[in-house]
C-alpha atoms as a PDB file:
ATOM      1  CA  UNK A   1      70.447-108.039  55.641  1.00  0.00           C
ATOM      2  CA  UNK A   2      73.168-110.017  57.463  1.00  0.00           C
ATOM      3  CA  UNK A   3      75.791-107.691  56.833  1.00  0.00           C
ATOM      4  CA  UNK A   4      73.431-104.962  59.127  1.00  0.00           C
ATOM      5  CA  UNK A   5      73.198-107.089  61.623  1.00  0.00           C
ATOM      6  CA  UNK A   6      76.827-107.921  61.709  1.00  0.00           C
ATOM      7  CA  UNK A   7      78.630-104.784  61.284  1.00  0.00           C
ATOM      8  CA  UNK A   8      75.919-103.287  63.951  1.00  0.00           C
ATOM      9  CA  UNK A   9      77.053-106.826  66.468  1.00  0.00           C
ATOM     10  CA  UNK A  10      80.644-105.544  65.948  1.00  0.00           C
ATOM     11  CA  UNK A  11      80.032-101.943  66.687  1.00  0.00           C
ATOM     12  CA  UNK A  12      78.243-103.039  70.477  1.00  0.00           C
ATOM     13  CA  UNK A  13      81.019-105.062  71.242  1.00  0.00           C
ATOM     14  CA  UNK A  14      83.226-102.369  70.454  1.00  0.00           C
ATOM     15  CA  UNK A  15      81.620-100.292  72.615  1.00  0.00           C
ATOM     16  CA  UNK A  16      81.641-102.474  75.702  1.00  0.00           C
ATOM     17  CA  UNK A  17      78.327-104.007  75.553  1.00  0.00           C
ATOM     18  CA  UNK A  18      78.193-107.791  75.371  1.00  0.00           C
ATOM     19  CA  UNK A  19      74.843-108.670  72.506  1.00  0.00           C
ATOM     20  CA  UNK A  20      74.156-112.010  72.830  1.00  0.00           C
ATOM     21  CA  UNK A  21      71.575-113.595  69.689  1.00  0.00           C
ATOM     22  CA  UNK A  22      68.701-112.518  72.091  1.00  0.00           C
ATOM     23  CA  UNK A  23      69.630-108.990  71.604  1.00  0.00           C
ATOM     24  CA  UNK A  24      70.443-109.023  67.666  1.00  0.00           C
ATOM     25  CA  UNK A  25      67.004-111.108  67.243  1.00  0.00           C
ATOM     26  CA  UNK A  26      65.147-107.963  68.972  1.00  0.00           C
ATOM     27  CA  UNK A  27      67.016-105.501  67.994  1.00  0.00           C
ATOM     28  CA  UNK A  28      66.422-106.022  63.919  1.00  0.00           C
ATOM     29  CA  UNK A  29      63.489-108.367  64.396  1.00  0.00           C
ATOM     30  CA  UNK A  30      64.520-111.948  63.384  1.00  0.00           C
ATOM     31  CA  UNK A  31      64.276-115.217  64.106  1.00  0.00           C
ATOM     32  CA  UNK A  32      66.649-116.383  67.323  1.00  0.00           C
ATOM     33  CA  UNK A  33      68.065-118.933  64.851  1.00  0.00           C
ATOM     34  CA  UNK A  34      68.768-116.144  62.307  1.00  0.00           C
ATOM     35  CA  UNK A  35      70.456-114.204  65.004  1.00  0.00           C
ATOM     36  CA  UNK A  36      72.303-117.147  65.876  1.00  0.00           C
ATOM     37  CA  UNK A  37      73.232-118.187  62.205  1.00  0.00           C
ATOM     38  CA  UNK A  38      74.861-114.556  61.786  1.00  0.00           C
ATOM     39  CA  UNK A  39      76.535-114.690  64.910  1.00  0.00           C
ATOM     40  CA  UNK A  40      77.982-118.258  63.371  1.00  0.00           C
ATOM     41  CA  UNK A  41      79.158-116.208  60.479  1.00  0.00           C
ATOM     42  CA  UNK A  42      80.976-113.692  61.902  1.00  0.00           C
ATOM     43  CA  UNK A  43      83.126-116.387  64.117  1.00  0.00           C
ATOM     44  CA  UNK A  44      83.793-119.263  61.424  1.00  0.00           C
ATOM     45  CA  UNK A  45      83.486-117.128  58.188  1.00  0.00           C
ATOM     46  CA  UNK A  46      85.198-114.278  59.587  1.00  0.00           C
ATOM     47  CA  UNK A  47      87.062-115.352  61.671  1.00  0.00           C
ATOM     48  CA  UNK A  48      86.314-113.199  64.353  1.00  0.00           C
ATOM     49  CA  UNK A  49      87.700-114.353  68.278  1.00  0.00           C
ATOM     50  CA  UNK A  50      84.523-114.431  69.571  1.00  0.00           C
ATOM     51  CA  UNK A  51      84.417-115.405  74.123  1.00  0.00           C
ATOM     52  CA  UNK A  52      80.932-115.921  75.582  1.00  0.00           C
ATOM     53  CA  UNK A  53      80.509-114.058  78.577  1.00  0.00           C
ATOM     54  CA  UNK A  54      77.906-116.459  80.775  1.00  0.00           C
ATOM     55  CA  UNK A  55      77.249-114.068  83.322  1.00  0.00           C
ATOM     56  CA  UNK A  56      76.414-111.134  80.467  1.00  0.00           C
ATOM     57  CA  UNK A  57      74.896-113.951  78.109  1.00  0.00           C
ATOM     58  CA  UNK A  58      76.933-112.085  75.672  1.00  0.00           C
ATOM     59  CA  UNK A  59      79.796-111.715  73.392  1.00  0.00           C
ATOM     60  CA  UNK A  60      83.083-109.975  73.292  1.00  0.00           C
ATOM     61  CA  UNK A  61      86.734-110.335  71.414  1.00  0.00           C
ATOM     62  CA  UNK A  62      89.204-112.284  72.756  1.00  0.00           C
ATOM     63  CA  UNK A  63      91.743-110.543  70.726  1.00  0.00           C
ATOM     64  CA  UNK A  64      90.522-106.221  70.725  1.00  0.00           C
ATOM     65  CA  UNK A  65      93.012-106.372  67.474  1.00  0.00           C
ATOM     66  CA  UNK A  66      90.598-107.646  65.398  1.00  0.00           C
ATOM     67  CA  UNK A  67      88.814-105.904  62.890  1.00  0.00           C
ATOM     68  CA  UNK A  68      86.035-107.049  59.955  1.00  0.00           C
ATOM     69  CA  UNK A  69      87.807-107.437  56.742  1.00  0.00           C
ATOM     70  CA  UNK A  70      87.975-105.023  54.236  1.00  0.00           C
ATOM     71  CA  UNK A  71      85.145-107.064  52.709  1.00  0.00           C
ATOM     72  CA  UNK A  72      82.126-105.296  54.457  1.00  0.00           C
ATOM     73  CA  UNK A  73      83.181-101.726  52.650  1.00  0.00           C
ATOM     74  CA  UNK A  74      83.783-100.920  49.037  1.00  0.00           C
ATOM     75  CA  UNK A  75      86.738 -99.440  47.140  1.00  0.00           C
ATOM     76  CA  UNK A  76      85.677 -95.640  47.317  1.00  0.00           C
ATOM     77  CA  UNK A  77      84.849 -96.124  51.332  1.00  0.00           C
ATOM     78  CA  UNK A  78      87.668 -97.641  51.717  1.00  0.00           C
ATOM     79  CA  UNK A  79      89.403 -94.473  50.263  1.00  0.00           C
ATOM     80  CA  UNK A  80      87.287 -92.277  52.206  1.00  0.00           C
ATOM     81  CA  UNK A  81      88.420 -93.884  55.508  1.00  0.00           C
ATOM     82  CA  UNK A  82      91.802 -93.347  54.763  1.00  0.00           C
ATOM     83  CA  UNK A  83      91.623 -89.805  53.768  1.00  0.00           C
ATOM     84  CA  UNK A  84      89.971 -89.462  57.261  1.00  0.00           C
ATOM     85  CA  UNK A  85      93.007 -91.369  58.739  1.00  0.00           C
ATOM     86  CA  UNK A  86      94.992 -89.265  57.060  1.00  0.00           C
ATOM     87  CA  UNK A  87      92.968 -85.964  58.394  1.00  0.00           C
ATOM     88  CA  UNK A  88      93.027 -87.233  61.723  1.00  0.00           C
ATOM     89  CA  UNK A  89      96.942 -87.950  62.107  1.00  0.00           C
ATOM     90  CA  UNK A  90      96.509 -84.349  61.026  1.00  0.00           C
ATOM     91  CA  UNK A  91      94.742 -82.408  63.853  1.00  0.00           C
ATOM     92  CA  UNK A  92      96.069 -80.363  66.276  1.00  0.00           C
ATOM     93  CA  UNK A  93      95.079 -79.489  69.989  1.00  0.00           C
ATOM     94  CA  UNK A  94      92.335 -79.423  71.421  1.00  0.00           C
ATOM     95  CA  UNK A  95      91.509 -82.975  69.513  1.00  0.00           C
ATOM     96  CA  UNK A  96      94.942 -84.062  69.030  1.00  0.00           C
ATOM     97  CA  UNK A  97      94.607 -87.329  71.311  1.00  0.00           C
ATOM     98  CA  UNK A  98      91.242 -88.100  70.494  1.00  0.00           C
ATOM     99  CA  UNK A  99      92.047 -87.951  66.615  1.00  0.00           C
ATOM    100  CA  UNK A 100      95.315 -89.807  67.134  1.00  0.00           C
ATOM    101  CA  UNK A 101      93.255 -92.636  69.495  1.00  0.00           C
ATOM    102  CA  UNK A 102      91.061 -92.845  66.346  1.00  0.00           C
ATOM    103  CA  UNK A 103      93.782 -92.675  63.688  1.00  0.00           C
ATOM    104  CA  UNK A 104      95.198 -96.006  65.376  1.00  0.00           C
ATOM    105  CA  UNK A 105      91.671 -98.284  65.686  1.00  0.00           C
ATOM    106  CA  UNK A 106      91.851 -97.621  61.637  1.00  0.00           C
ATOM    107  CA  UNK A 107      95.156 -98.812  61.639  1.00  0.00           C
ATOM    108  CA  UNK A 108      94.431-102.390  61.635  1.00  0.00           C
ATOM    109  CA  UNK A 109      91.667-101.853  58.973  1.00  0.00           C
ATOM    110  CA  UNK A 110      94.210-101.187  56.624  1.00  0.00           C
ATOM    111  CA  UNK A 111      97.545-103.534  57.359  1.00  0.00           C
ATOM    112  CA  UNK A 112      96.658-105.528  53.870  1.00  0.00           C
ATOM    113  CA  UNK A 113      95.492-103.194  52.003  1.00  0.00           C
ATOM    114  CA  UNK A 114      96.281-102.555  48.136  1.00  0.00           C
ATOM    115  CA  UNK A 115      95.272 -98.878  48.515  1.00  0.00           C
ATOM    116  CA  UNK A 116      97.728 -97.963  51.433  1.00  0.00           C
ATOM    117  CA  UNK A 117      99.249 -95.695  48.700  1.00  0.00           C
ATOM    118  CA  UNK A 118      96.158 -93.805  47.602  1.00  0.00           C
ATOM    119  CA  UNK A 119      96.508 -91.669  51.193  1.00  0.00           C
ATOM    120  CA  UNK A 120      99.713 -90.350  50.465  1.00  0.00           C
ATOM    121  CA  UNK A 121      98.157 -89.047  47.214  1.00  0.00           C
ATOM    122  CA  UNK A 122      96.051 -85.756  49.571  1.00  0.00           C
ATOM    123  CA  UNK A 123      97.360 -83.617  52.111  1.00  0.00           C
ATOM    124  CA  UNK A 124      95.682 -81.131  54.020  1.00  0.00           C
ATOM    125  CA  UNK A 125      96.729 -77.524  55.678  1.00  0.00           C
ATOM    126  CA  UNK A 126      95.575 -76.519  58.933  1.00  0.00           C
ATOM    127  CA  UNK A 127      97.348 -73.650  58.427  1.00  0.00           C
ATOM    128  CA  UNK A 128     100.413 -72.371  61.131  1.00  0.00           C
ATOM    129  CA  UNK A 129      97.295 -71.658  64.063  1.00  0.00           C
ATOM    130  CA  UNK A 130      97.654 -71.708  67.470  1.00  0.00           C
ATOM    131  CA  UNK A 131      97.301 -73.739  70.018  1.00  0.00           C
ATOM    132  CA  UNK A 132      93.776 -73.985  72.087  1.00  0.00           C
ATOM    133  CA  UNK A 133      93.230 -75.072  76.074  1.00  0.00           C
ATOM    134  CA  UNK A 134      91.110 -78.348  75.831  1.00  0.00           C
ATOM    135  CA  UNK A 135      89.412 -77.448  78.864  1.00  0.00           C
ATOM    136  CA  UNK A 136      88.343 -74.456  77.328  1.00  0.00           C
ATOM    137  CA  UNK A 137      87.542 -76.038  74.314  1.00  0.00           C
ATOM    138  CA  UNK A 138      84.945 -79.069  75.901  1.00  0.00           C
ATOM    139  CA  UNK A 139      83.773 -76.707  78.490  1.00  0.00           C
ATOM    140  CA  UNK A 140      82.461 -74.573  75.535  1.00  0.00           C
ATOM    141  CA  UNK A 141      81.225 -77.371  73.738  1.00  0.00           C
ATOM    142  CA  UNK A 142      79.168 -78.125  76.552  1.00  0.00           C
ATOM    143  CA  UNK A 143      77.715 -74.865  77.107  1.00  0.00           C
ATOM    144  CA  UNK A 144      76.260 -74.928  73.082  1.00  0.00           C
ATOM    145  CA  UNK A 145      74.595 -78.405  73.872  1.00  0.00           C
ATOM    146  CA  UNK A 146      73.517 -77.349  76.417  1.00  0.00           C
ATOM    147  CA  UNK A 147      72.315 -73.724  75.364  1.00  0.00           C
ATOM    148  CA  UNK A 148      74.392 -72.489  79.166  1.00  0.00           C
ATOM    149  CA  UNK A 149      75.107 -68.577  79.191  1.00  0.00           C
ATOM    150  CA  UNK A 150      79.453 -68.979  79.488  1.00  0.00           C
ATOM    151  CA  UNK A 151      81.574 -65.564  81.169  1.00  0.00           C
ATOM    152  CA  UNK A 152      84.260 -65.477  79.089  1.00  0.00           C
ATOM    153  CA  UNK A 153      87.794 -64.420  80.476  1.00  0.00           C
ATOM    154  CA  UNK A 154      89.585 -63.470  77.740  1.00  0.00           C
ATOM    155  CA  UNK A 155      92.773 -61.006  76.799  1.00  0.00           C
ATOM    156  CA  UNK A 156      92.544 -58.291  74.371  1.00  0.00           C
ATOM    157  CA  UNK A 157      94.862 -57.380  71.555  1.00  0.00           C
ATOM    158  CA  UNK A 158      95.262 -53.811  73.662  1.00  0.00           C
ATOM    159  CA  UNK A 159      94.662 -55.052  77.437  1.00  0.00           C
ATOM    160  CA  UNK A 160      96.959 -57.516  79.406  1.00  0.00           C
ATOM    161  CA  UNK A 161      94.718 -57.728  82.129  1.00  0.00           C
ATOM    162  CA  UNK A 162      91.856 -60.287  81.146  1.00  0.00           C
ATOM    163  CA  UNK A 163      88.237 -59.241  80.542  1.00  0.00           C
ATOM    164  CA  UNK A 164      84.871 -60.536  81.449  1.00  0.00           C
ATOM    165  CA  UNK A 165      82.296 -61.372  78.960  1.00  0.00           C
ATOM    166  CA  UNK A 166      79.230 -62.704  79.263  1.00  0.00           C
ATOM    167  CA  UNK A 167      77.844 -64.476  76.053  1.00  0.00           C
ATOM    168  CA  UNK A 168      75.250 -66.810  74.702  1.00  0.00           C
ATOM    169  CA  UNK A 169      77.602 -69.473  72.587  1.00  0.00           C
ATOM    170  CA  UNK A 170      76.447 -70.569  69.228  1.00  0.00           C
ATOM    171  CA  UNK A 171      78.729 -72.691  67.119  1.00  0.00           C
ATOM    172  CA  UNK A 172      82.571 -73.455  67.914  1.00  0.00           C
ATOM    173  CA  UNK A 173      83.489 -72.395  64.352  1.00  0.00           C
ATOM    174  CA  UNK A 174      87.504 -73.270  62.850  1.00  0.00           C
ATOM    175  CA  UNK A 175      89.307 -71.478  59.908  1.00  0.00           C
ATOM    176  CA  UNK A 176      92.622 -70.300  58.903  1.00  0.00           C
ATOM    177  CA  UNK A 177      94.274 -72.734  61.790  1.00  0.00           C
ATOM    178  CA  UNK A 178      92.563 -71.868  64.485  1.00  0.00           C
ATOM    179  CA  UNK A 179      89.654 -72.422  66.442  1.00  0.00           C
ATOM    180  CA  UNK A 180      86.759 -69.502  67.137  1.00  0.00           C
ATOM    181  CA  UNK A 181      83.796 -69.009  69.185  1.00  0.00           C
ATOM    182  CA  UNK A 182      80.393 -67.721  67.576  1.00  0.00           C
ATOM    183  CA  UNK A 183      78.257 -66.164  70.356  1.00  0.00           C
ATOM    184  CA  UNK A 184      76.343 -63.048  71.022  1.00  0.00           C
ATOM    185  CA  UNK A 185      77.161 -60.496  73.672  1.00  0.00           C
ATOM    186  CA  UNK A 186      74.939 -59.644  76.461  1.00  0.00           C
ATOM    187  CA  UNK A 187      76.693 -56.297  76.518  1.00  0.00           C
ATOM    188  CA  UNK A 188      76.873 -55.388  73.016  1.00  0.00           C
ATOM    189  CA  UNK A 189      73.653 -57.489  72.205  1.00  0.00           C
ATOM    190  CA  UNK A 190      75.466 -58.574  69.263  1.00  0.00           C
ATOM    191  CA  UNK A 191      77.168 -61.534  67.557  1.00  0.00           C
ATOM    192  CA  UNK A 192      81.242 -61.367  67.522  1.00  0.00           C
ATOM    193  CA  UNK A 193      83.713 -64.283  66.731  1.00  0.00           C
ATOM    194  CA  UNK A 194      86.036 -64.907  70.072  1.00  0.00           C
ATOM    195  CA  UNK A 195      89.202 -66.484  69.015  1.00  0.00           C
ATOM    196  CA  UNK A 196      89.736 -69.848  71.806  1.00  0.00           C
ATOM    197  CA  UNK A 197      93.722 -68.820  71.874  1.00  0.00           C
ATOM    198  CA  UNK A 198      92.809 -65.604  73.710  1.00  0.00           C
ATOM    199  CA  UNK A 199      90.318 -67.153  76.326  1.00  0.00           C
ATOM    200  CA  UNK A 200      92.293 -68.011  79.919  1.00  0.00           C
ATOM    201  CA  UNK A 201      88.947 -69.464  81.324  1.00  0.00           C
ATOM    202  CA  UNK A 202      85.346 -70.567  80.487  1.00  0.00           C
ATOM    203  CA  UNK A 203      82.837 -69.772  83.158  1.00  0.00           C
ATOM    204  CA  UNK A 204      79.427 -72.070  82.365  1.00  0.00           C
ATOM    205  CA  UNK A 205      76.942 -71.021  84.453  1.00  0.00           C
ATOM    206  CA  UNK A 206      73.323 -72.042  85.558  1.00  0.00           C
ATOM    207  CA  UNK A 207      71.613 -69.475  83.194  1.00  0.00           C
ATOM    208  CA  UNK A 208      70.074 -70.661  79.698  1.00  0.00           C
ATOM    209  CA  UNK A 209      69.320 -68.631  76.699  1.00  0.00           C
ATOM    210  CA  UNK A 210      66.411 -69.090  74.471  1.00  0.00           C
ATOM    211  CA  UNK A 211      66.929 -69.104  70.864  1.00  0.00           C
ATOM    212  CA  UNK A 212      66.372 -66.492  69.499  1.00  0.00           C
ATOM    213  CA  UNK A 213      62.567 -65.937  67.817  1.00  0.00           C
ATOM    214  CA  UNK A 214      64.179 -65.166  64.150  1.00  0.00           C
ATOM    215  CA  UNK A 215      65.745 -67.709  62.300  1.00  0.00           C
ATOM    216  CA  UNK A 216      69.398 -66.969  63.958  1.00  0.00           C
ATOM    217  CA  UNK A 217      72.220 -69.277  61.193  1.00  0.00           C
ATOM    218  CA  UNK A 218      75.673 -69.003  62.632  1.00  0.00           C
ATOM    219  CA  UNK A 219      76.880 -70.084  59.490  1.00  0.00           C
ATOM    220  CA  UNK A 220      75.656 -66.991  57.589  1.00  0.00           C
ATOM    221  CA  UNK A 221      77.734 -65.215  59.591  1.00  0.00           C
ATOM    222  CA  UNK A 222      81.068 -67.546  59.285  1.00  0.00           C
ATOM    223  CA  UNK A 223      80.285 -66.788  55.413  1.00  0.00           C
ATOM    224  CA  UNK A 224      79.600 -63.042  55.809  1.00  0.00           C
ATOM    225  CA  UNK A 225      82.012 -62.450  58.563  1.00  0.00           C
ATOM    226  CA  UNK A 226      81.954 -60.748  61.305  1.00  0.00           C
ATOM    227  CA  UNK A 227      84.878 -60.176  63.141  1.00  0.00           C
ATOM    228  CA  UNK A 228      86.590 -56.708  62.879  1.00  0.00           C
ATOM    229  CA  UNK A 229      85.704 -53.825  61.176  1.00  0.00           C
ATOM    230  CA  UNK A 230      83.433 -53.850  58.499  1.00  0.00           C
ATOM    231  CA  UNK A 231      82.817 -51.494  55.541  1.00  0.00           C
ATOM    232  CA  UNK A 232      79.988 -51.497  53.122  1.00  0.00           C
ATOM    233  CA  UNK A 233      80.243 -51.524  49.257  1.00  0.00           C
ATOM    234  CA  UNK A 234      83.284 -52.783  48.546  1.00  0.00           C
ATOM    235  CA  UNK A 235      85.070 -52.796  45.294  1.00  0.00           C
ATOM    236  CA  UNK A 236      88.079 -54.819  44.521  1.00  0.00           C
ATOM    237  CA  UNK A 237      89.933 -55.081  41.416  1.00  0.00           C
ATOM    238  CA  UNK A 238      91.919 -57.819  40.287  1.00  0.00           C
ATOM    239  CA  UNK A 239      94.299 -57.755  37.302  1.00  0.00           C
ATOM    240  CA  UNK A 240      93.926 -60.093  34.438  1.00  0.00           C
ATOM    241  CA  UNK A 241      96.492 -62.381  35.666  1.00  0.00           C
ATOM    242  CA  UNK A 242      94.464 -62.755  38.837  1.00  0.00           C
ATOM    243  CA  UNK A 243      90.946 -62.541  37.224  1.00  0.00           C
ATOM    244  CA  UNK A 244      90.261 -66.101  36.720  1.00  0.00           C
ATOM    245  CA  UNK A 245      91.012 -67.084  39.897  1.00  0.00           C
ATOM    246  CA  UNK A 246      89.519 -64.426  41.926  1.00  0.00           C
ATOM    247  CA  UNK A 247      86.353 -65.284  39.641  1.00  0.00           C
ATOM    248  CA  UNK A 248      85.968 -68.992  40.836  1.00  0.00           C
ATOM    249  CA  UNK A 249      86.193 -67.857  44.641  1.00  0.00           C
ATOM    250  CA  UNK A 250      82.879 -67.680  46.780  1.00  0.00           C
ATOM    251  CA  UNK A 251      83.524 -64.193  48.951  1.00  0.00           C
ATOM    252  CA  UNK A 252      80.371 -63.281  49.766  1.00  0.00           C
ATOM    253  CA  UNK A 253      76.698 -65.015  49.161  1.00  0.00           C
ATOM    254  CA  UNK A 254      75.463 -62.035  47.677  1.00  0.00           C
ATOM    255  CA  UNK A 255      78.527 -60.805  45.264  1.00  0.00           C
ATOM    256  CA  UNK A 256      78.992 -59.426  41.959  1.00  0.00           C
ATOM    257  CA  UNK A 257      81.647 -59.771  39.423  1.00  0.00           C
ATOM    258  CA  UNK A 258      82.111 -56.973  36.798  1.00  0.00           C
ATOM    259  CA  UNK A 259      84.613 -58.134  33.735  1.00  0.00           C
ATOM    260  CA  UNK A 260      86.711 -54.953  32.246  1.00  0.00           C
ATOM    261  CA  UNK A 261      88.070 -54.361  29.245  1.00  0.00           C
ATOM    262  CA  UNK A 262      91.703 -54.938  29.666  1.00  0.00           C
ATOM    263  CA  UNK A 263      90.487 -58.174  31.368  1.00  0.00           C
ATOM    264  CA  UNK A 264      90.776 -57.272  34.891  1.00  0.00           C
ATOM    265  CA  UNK A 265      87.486 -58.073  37.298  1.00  0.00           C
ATOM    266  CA  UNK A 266      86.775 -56.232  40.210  1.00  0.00           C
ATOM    267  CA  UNK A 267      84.681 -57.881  43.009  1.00  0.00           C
ATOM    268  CA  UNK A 268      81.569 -55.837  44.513  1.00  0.00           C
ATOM    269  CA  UNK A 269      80.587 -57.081  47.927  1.00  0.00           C
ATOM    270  CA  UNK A 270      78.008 -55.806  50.354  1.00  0.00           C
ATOM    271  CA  UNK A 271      80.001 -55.593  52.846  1.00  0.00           C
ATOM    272  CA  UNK A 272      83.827 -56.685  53.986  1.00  0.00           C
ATOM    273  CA  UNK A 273      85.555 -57.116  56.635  1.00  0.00           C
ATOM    274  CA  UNK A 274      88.833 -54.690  56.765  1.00  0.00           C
ATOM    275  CA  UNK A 275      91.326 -57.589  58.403  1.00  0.00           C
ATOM    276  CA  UNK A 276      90.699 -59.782  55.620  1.00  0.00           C
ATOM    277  CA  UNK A 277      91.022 -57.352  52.812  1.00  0.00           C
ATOM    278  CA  UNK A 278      94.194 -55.932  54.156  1.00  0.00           C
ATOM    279  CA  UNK A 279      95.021 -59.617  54.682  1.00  0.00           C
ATOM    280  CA  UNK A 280      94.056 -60.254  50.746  1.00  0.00           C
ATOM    281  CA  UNK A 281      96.539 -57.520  49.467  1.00  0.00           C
ATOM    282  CA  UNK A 282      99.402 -58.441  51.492  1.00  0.00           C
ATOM    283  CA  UNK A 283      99.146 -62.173  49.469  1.00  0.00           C
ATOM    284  CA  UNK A 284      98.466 -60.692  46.466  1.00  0.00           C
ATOM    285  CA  UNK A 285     100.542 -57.914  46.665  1.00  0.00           C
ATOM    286  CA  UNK A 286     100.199 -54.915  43.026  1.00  0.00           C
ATOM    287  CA  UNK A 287      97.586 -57.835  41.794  1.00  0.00           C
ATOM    288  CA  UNK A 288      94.987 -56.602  43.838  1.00  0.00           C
ATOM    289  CA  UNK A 289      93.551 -52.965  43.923  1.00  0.00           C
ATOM    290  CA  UNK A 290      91.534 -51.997  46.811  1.00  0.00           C
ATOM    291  CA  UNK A 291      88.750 -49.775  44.807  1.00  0.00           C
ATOM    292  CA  UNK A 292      86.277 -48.362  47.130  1.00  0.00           C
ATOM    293  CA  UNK A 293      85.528 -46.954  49.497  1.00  0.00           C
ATOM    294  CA  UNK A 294      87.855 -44.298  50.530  1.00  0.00           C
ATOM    295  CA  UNK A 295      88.150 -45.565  54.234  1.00  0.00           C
ATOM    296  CA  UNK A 296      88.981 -48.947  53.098  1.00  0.00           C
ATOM    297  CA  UNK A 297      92.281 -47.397  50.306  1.00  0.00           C
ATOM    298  CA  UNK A 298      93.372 -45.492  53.419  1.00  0.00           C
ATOM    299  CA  UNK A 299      93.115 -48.072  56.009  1.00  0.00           C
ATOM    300  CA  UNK A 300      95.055 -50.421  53.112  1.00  0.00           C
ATOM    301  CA  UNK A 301      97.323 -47.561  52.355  1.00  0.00           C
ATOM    302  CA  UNK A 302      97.931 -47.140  56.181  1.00  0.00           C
ATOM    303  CA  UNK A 303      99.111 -50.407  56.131  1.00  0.00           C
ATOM    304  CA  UNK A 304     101.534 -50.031  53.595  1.00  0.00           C
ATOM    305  CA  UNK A 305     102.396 -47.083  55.019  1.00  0.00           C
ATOM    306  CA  UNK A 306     103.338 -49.143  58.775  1.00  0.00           C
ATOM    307  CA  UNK A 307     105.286 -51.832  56.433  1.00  0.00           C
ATOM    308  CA  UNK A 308     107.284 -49.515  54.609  1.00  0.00           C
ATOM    309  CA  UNK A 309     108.917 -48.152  57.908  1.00  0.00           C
ATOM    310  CA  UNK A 310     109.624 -51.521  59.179  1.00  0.00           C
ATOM    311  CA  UNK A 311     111.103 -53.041  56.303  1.00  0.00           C
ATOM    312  CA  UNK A 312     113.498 -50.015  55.054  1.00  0.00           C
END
């Protein structure tokens, strides 16, 4: 249809390329003269500052301001591009620039438009984070394409002087404000989360890794967690004021609620990570009751214990 071909003729000269009706014709199949008709279109109907290039026997914009009018989309992807304008002004570093750059080519798209308002209707929460090298960040990026064993430098919680790790990266993975590496250790020969804000240098070297010969999902493991210690059969309670709530979060793909009588629930999980249950009763504070096991009440009572001394 000739609103394809056009919004595909816009996108190549966007990205440098100068089509000509030769190349829409082959491209989608058509008649020159339909190629030539839609190319008529987009400069008289649309306005659109078209400038034949005679050496490239091809088109580009005269004006790079211009953008297709609010036309070609409808009402809800209209709203859907400016939550993502809205996301984007939102990003921090490593994609800052790239987001912002992106941000601004929507700007235009939007100068007229009756739903400006509509994006100050959603917000969204990064959380506080921490900031994350963009050289680390792309070099890592490039090492998952391109399935490249990395050596990690990285600093410990305990060591000042930075380690060496050699991994096999999986996923770049981001939650709670801050950016993580999936990969799998060739020393421990298992899979650990490396947070970016704690790696000095990325190392890609000329080794590959195979994957591996069971289904390996990286995002089972963002659901199940896997950083820290872990504990199995966990109990949780939550009091009746919390139940509700606690009851429409997903904590685990394989958990089980159990109502009580005095309307409490208490969450059973297979497993959980000790970080984010200590993490869970410091928000929730005498709402949530750390059931069982007994390591996980003392390392939560521990906790309490550490606070108590601090805040006297």
């Amino acid at each position: 249809m000739t609103m394809e071909r056009i919004l595909w003729f816009d996108e190549r000269i966007r990205a440098g390329h100068r089509p000509g009706s030769g190349t829409l014709a082959a491209y989608f199949t058509v008649s020159l003269r339909t190629a030539q008709r839609d190319i008529e279109f987009l400069r008289d109907r649309l306005q659109a500052p078209l400038r034949y290039d005679k050496a490239a026997k091809g088109y580009s914009y005269g004006d790079p301001g211009f953008y297709l009018p609010q036309a070609f989309f409808r009402k809800d992807e209209m709203i859907a591009l400016l939550f993502a304008r809205r996301l984007f002004r939102e990003i921090k570093p490593p994609l800052r620039e790239e987001a912002a750059a992106i941000s601004s080519r929507l700007d235009g798209l939007f100068k007229t438009t009756a739903l400006k308002n509509v994006e100050e209707a959603v917000s969204f929460d990064f959380g506080r984070g921490t900031e994350t090298s963009g050289k680390v960040f792309f070099d890592l990026l490039r090492a998952i394409t391109q399935r490249r064993l990395v050596l990690l430098r990285l600093v410990s919680r305990e060591e000042s002087e930075a380690a060496k790790r050699e991994v096999e990266p999986l996923k770049l993975h981001f939650s709670l404000g801050a950016w993580h590496l999936i990969g799998i250790s060739r020393r421990r020969k298992g899979a650990n989360f490396y947070p970016l804000s704690r790696i000095r240098r990325v190392e890609v070297t000329g080794g590959r890794f195979l994957p591996s010969k069971k289904p390996f999902d990286a995002d089972v493991l963002v659901r199940r967690g896997i950083r820290g210690g872990k504990v199995r059969n966990a109990r949780i309670r939550f009091a009746r004021g919390k139940a509700a709530w606690a009851s429409a979060q997903a904590w685990h793909p394989d958990q089980r609620l159990q109502l009580e009588l005095d309307g409490s629930v208490v969450l059973e999980l297979p497993e959980a990570l000790v970080l984010e249950v200590l993490g869970l009763v410091l928000q929730q504070g005498g709402e949530v009751e750390v059931v069982a096991p007994r390591e996980l009440r003392d390392a939560v009572q521990a906790e309490i214990d550490r606070l108590s001394t601090v805040y006297r």
